[in-house]
PDB file of N, CA and C in Angstrom:
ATOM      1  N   UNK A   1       0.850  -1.172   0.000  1.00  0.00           N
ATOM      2  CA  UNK A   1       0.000   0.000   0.000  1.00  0.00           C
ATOM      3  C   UNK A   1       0.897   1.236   0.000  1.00  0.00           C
ATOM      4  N   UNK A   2       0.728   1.943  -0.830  1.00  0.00           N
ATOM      5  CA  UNK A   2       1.287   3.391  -0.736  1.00  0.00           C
ATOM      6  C   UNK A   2       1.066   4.328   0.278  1.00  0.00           C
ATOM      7  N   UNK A   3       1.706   5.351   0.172  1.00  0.00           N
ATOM      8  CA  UNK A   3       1.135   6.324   1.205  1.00  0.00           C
ATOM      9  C   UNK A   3       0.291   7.390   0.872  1.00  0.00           C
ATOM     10  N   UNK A   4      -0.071   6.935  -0.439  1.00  0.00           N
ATOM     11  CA  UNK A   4      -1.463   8.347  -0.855  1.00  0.00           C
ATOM     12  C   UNK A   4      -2.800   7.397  -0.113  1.00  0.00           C
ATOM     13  N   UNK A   5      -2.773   6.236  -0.598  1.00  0.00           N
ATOM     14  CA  UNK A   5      -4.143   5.491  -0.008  1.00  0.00           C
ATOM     15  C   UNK A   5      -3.746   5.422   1.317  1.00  0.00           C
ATOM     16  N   UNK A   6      -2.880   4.770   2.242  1.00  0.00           N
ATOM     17  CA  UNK A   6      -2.851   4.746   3.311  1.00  0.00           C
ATOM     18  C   UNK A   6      -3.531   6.339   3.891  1.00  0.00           C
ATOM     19  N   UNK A   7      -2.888   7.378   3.825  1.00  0.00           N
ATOM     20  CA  UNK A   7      -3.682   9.127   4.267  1.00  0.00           C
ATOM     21  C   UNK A   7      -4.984   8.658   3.869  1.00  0.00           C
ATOM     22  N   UNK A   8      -5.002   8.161   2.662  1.00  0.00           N
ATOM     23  CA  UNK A   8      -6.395   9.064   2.461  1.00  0.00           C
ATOM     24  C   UNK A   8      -7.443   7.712   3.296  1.00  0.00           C
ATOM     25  N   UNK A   9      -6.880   6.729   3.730  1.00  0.00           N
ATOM     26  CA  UNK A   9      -7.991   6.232   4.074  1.00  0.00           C
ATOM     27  C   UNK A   9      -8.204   6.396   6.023  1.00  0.00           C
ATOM     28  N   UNK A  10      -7.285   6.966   6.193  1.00  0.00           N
ATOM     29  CA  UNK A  10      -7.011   7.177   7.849  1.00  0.00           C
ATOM     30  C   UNK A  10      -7.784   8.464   8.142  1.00  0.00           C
ATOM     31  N   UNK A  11      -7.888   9.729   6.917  1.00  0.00           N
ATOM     32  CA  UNK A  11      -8.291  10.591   6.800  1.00  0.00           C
ATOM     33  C   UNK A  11     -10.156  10.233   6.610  1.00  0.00           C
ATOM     34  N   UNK A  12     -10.427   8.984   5.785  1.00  0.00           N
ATOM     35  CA  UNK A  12     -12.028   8.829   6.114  1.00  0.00           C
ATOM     36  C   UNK A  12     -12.519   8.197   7.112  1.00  0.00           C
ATOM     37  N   UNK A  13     -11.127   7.523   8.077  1.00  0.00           N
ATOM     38  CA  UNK A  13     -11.857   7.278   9.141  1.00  0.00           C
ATOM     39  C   UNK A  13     -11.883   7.868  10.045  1.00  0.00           C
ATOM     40  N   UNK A  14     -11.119   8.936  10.145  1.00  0.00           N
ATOM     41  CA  UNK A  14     -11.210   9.869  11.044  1.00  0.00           C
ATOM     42  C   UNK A  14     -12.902  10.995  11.021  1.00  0.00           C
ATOM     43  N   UNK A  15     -12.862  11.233   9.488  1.00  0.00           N
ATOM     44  CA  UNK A  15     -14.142  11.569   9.251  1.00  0.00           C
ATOM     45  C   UNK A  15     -15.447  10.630   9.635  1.00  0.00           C
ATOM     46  N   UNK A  16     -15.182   9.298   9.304  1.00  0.00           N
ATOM     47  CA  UNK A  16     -16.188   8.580  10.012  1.00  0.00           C
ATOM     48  C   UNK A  16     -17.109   8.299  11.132  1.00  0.00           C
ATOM     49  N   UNK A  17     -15.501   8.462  12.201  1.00  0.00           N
ATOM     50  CA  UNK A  17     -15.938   8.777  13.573  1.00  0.00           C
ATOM     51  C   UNK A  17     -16.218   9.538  14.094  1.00  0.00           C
ATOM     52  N   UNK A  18     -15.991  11.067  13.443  1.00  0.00           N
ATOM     53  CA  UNK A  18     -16.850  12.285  13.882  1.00  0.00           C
ATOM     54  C   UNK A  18     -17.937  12.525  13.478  1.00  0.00           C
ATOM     55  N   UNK A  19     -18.514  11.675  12.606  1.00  0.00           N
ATOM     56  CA  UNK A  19     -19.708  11.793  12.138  1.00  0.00           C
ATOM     57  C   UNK A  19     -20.791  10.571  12.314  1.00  0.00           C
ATOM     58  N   UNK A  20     -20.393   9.882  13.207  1.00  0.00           N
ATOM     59  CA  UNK A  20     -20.982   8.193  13.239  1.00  0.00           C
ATOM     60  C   UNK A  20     -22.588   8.349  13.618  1.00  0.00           C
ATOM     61  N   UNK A  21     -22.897   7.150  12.087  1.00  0.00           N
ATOM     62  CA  UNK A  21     -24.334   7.302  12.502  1.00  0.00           C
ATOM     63  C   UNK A  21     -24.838   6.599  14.168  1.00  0.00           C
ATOM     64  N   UNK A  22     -26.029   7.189  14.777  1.00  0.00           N
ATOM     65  CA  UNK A  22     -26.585   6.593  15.921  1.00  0.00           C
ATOM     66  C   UNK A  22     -27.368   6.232  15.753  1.00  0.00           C
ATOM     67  N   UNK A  23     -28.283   6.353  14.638  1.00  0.00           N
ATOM     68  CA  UNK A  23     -29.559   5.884  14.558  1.00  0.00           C
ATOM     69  C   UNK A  23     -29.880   5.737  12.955  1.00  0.00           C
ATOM     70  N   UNK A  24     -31.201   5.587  12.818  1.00  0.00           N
ATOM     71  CA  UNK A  24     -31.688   6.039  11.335  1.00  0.00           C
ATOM     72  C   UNK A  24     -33.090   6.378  11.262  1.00  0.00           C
ATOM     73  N   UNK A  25     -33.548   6.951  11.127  1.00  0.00           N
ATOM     74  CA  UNK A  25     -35.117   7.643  11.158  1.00  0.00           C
ATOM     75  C   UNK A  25     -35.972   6.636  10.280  1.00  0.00           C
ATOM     76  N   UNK A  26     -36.644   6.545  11.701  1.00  0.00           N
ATOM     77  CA  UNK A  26     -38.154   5.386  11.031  1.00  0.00           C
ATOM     78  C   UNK A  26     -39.209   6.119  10.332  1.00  0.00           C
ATOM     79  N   UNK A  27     -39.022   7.494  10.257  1.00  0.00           N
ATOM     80  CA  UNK A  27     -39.791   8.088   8.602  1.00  0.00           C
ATOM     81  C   UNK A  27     -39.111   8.203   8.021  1.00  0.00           C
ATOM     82  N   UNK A  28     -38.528   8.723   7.571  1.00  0.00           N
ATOM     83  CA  UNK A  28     -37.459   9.366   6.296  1.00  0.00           C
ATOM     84  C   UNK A  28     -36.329   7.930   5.916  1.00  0.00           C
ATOM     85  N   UNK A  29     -36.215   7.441   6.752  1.00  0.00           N
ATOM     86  CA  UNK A  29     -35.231   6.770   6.417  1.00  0.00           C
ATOM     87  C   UNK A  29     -33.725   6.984   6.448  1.00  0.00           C
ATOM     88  N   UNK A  30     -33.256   7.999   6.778  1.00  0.00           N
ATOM     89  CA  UNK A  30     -31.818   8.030   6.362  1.00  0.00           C
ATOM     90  C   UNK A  30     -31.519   8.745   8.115  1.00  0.00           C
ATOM     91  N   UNK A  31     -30.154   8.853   7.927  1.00  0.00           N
ATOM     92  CA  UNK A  31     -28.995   9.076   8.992  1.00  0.00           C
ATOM     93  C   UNK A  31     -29.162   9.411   9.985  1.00  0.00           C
ATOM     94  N   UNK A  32     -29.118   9.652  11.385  1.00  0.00           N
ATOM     95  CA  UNK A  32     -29.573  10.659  12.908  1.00  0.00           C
ATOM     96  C   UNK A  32     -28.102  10.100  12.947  1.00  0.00           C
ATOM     97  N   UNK A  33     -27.197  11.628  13.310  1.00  0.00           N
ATOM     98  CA  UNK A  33     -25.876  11.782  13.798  1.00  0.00           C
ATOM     99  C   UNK A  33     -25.743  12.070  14.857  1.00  0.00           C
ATOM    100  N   UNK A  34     -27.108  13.209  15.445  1.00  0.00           N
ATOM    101  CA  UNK A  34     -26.567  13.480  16.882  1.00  0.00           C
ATOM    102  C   UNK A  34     -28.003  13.636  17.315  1.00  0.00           C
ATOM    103  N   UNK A  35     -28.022  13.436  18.906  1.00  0.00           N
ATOM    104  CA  UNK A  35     -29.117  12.883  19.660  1.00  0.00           C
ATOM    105  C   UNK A  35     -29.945  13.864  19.927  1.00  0.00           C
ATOM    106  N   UNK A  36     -29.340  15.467  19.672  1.00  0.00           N
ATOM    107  CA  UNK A  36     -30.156  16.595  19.618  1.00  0.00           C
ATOM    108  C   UNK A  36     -31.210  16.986  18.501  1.00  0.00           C
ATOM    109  N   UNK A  37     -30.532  15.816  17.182  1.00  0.00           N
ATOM    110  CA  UNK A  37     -31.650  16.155  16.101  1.00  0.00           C
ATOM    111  C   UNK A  37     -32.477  14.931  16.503  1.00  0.00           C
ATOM    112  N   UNK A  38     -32.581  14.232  17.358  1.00  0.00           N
ATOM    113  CA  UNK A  38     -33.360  12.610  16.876  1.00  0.00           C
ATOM    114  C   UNK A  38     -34.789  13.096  18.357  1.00  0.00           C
ATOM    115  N   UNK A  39     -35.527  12.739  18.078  1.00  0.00           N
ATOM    116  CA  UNK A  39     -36.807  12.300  18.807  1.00  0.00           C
ATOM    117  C   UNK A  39     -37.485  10.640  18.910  1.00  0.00           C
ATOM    118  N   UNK A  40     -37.761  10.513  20.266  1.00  0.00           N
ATOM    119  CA  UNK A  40     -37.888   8.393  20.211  1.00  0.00           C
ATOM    120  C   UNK A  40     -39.043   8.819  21.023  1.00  0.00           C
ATOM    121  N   UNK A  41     -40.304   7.955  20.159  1.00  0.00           N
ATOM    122  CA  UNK A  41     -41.486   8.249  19.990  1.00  0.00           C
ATOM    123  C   UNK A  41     -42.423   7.105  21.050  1.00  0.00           C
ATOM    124  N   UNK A  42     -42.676   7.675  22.266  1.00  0.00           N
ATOM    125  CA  UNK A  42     -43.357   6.559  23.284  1.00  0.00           C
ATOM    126  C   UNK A  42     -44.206   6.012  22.797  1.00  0.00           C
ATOM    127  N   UNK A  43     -44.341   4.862  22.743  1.00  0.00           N
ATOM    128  CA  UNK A  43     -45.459   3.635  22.797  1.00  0.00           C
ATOM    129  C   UNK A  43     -45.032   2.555  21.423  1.00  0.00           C
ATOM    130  N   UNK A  44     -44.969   3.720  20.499  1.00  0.00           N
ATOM    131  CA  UNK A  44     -43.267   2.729  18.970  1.00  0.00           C
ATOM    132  C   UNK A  44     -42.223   2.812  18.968  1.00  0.00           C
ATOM    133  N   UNK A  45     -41.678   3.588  20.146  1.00  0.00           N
ATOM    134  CA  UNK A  45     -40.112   3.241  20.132  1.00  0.00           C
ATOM    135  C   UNK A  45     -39.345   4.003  18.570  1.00  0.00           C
ATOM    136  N   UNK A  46     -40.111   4.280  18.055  1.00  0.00           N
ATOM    137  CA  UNK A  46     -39.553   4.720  16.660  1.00  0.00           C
ATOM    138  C   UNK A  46     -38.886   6.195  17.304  1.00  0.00           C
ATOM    139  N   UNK A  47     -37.465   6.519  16.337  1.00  0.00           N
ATOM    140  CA  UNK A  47     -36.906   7.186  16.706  1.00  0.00           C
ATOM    141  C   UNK A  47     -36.682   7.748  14.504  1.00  0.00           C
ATOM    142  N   UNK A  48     -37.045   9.051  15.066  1.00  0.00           N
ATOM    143  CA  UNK A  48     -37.363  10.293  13.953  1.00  0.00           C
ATOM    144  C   UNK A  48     -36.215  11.321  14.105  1.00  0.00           C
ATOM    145  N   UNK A  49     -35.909  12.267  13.086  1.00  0.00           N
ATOM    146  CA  UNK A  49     -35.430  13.711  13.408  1.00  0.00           C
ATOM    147  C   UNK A  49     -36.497  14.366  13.913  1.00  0.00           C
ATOM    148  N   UNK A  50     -35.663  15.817  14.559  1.00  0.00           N
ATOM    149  CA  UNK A  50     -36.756  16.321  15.157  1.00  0.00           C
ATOM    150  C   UNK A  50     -37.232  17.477  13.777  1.00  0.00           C
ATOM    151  N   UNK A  51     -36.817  17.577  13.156  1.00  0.00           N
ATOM    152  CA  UNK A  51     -37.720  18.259  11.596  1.00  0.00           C
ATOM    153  C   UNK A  51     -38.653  16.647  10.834  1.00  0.00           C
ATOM    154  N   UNK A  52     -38.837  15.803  11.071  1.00  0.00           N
ATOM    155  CA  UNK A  52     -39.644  14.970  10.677  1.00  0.00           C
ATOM    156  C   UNK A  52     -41.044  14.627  11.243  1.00  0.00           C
ATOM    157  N   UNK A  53     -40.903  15.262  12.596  1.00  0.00           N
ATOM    158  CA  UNK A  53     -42.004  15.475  13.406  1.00  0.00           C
ATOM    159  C   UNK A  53     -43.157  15.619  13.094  1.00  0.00           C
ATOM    160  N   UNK A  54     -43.054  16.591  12.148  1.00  0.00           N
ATOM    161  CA  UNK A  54     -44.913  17.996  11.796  1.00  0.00           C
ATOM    162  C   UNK A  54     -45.270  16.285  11.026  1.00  0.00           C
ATOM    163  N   UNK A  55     -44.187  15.846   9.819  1.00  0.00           N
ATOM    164  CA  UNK A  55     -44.979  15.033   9.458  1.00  0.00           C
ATOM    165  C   UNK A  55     -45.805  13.653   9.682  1.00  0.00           C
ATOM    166  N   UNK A  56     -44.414  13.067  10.468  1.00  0.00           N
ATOM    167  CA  UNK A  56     -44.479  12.032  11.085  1.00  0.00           C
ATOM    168  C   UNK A  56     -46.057  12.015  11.925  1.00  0.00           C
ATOM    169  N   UNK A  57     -46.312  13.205  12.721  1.00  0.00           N
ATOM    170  CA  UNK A  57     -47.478  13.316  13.394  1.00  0.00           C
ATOM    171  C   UNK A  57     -48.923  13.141  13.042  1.00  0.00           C
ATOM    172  N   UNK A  58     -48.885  13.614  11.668  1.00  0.00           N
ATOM    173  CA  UNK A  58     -49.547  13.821  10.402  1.00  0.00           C
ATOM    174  C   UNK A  58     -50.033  12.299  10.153  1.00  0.00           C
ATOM    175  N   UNK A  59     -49.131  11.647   9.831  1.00  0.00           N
ATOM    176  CA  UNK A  59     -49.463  10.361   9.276  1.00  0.00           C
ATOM    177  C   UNK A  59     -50.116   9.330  10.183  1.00  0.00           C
ATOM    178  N   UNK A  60     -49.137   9.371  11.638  1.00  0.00           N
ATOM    179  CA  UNK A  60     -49.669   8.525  12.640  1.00  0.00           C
ATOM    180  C   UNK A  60     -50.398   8.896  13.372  1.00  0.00           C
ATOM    181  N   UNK A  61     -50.887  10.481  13.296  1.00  0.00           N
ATOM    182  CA  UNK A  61     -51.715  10.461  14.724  1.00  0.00           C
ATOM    183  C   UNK A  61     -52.744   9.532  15.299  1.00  0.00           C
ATOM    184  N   UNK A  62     -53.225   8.814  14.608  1.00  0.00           N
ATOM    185  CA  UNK A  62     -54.173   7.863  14.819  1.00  0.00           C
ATOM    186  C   UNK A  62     -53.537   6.615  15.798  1.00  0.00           C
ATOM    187  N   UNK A  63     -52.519   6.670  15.558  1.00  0.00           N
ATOM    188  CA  UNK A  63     -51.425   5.125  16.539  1.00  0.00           C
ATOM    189  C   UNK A  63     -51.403   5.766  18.211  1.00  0.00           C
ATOM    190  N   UNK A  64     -51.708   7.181  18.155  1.00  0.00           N
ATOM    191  CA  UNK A  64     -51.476   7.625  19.719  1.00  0.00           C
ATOM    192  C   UNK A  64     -52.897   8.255  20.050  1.00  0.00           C
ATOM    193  N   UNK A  65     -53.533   8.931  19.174  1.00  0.00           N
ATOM    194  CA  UNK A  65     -54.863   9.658  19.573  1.00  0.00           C
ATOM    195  C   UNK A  65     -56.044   9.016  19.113  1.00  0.00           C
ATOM    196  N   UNK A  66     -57.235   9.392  19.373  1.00  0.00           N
ATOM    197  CA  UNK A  66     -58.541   8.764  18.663  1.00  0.00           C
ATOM    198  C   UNK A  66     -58.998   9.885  18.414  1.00  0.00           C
ATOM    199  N   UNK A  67     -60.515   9.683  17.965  1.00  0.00           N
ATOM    200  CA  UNK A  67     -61.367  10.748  18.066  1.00  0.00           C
ATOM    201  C   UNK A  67     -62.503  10.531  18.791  1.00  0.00           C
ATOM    202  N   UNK A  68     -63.054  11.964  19.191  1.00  0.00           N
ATOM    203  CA  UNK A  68     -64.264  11.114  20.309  1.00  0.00           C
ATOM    204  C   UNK A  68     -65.158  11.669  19.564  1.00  0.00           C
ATOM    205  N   UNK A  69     -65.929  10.034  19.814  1.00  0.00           N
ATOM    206  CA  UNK A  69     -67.282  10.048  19.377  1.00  0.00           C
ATOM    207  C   UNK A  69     -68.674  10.788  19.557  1.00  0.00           C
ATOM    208  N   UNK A  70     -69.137  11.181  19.018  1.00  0.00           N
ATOM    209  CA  UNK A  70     -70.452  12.199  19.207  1.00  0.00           C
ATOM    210  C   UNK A  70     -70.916  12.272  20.538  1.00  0.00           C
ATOM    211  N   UNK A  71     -71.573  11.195  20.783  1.00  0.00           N
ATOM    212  CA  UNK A  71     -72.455  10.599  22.157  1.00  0.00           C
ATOM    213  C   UNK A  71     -71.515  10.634  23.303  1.00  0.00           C
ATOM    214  N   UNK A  72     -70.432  10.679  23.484  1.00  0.00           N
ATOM    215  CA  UNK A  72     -69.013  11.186  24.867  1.00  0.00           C
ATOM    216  C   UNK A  72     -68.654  12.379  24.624  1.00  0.00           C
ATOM    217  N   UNK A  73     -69.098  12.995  23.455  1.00  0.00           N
ATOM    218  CA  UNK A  73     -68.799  14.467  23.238  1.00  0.00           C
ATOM    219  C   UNK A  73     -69.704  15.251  24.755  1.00  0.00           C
ATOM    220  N   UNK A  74     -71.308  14.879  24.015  1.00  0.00           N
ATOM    221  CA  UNK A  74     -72.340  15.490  24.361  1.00  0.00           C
ATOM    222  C   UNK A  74     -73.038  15.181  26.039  1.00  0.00           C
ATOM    223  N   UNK A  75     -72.257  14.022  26.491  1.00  0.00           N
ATOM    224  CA  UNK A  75     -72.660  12.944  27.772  1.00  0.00           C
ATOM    225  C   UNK A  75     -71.664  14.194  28.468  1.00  0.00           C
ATOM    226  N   UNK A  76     -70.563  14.702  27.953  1.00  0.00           N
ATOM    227  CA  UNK A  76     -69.595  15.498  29.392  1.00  0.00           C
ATOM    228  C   UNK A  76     -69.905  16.799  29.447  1.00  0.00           C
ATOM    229  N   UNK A  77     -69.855  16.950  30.737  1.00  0.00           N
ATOM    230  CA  UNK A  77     -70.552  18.931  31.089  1.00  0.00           C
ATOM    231  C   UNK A  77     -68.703  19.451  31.089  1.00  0.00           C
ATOM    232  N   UNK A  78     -69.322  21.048  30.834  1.00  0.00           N
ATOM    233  CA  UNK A  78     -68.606  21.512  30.505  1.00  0.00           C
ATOM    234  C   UNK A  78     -68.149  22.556  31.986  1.00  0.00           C
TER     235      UNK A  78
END
């Protein structure tokens, strides 16, 4: 091995490890590097960025919320 590949490959692992993935987003699919962008979602354990959120919420709200039905609307005082 030479010493241009030897640098250059010590040089991507150095890049590697400052950038190591921790996770991978169960919407989007791709990379979470650091634990300040990632959100882990109680009751699925799914772990998102936190810009994937608005949508993520969007799609599943139904896995965490319901809707209430007419007749439990109108049965509770206000």
């Amino acid at each position: 091995m030479d010493w241009h590949n030897e640098s250059f490959s010590e040089k991507n692992r150095d890049k590697i490890k400052k950038n190591s993935v921790i996770s991978y987003c169960d919407h989007c699919g791709f990379a979470i590097y650091r634990s300040d962008d990632a959100l882990m979602i109680n009751g699925t354990e799914d772990r998102i960025h936190s810009d994937c959120w608005e949508e993520y919420a969007i799609e599943h709200m139904f896995d965490f919320a319901k809707k209430i039905p007419e007749d439990e609307w109108f049965d509770r005082e206000f």
